[in-house]
Protein backbone atom coordinates (compact mmCIF):
# COMPACT_ATOMS: atom_id res chain seq x y z
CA UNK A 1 83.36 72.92 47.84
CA UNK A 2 81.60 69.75 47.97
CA UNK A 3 81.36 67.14 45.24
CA UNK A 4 78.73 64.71 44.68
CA UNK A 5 78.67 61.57 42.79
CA UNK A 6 75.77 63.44 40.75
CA UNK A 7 78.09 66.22 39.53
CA UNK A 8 81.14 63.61 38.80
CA UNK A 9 81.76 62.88 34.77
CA UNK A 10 80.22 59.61 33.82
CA UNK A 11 83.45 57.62 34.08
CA UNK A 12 83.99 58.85 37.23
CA UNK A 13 81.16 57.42 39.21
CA UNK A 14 81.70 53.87 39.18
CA UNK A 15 85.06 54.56 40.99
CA UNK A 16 83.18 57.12 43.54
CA UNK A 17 80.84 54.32 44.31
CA UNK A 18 83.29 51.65 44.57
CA UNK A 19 85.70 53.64 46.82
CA UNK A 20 82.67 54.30 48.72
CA UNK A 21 81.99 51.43 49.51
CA UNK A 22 85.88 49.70 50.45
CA UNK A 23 86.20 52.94 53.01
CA UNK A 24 83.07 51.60 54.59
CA UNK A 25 83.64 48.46 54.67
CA UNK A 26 87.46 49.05 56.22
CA UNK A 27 85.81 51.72 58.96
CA UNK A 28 83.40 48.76 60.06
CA UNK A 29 86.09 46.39 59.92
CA UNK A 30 87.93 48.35 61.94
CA UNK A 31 85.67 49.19 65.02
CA UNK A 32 84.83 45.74 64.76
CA UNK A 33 88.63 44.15 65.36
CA UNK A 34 90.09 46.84 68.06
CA UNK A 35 88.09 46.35 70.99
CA UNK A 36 89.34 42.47 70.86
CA UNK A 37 92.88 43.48 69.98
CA UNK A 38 92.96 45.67 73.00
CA UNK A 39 90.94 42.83 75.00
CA UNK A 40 93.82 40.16 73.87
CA UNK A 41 96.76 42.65 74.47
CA UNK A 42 95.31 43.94 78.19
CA UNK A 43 94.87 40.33 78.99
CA UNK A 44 98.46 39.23 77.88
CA UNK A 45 99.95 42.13 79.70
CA UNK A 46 98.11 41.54 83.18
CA UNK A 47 99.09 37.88 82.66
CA UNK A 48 102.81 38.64 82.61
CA UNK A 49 103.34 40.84 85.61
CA UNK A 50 105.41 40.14 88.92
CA UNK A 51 104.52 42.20 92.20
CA UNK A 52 107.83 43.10 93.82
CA UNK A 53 106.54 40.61 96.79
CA UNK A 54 106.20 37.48 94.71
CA UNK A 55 109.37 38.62 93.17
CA UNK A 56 111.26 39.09 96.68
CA UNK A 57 110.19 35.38 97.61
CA UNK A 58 112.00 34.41 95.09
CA UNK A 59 115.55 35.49 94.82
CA UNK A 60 117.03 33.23 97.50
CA UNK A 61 115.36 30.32 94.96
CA UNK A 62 117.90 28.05 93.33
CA UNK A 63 115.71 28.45 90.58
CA UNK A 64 115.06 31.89 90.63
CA UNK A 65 114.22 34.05 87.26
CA UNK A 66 116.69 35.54 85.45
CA UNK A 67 116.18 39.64 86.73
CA UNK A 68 116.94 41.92 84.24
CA UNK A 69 117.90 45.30 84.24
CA UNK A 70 117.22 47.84 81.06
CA UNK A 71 118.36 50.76 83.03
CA UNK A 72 122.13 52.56 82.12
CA UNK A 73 124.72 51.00 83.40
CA UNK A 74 124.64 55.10 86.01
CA UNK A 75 121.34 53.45 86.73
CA UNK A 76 122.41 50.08 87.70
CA UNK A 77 125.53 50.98 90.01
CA UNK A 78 123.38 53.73 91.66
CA UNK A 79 120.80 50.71 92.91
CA UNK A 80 119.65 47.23 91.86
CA UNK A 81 117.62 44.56 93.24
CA UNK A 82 120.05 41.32 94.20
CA UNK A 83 120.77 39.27 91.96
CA UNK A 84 119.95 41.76 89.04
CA UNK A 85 122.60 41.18 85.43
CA UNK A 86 121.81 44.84 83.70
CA UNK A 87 121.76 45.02 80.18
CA UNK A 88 120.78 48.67 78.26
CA UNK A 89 117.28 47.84 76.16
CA UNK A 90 118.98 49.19 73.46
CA UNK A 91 121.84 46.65 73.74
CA UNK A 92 119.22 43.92 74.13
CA UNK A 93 119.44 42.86 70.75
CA UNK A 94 123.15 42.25 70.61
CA UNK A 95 123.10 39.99 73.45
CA UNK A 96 120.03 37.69 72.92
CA UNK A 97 122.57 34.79 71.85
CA UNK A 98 124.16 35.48 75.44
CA UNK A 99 120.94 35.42 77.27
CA UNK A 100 119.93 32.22 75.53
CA UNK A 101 123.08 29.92 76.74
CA UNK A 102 121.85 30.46 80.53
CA UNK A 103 118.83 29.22 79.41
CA UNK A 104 116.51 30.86 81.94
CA UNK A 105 113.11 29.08 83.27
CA UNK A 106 111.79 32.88 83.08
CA UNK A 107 113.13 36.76 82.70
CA UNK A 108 112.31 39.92 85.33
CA UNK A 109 111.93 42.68 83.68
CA UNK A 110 112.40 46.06 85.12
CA UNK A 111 113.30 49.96 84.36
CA UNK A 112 112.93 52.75 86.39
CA UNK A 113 108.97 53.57 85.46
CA UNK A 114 108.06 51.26 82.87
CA UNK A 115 108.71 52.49 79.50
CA UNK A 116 112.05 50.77 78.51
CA UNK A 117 111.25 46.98 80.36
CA UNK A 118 108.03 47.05 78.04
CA UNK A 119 110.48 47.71 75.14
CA UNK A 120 112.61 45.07 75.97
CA UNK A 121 109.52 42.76 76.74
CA UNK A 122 108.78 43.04 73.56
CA UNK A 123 112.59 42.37 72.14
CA UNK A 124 112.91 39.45 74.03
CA UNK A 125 109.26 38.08 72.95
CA UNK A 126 110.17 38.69 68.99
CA UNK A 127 113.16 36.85 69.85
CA UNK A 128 111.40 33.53 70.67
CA UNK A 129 111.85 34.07 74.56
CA UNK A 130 108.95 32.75 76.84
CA UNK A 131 107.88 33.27 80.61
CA UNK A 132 108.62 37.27 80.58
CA UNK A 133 107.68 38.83 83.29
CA UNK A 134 107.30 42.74 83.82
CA UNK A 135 108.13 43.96 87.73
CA UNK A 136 105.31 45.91 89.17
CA UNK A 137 106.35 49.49 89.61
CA UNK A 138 109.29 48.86 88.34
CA UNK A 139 112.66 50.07 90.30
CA UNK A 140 110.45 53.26 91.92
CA UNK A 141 107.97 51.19 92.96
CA UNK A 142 110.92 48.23 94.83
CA UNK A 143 112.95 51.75 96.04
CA UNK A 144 109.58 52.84 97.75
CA UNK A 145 108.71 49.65 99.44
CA UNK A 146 112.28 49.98 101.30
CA UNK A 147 113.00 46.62 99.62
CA UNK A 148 116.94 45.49 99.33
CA UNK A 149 119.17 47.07 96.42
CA UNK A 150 122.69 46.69 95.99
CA UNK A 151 124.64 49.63 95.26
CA UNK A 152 127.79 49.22 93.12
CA UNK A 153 131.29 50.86 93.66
């Protein structure tokens, strides 16, 4: 069943039109702000990445980034690139104050695939932290280049 704003009782159709009118408004609105909220948040993210080669240059740096690994701690010990300190993304948040006294130029980020490092991009970003950078590929993607990882007892 269909209403129109013909059929509505009289006190009703000011409100139809009005409500008309704000869902309108908030569609266009809408279509008009995603395409540069996507643009800005693409553009951020390609901004921010390390390939595993610009991050291999680095790690014999005195002042080399501060490599972090989300992965478990199973994760960690099974393989992790030199030089890596491994803290759980969901343990992020209780050691921000920790992270802060070394103070690092910049932060590696890194998972296995992806999906945890973005999480903890984000933690560390909400938390005031600048220079974040997200490893290319991640741990698969540094496993399948044959590049070094330490294995733990």
């Amino acid at each position: 069943m269909q209403y129109h704003a013909n059929r509505l009782p009289n006190i009703l159709r000011p409100w139809w039109r009005s409500l008309s009118v704000v869902l309108a408004v908030s569609v266009l609105v809408g279509l008009l702000w995603l395409p540069q909220r996507a643009e800005t948040s693409h553009s951020q993210a390609i901004d921010h990445i390390i390939s595993s080669a610009e991050l291999l240059k680095v790690l014999d740096d005195e002042s080399q980034p501060l490599i972090l690994d989300v992965r478990t701690a199973e994760e960690y010990a099974a393989g992790h690139i030199p030089g890596a300190v491994n803290i759980h993304f969901r343990e992020l948040p209780d050691q921000l104050d920790e992270l802060r006294l070394q103070n690092p130029s910049s932060i590696v980020v890194y998972c296995e695939v992806g999906v945890r490092a973005g999480i903890a991009e984000q933690t560390l970003e909400e938390a005031g932290f600048e220079s974040i950078f997200h490893l290319d590929g991640d741990m698969r993607a540094w496993r399948s280049q044959n590049l070094p990882v330490i294995v733990s007892d």
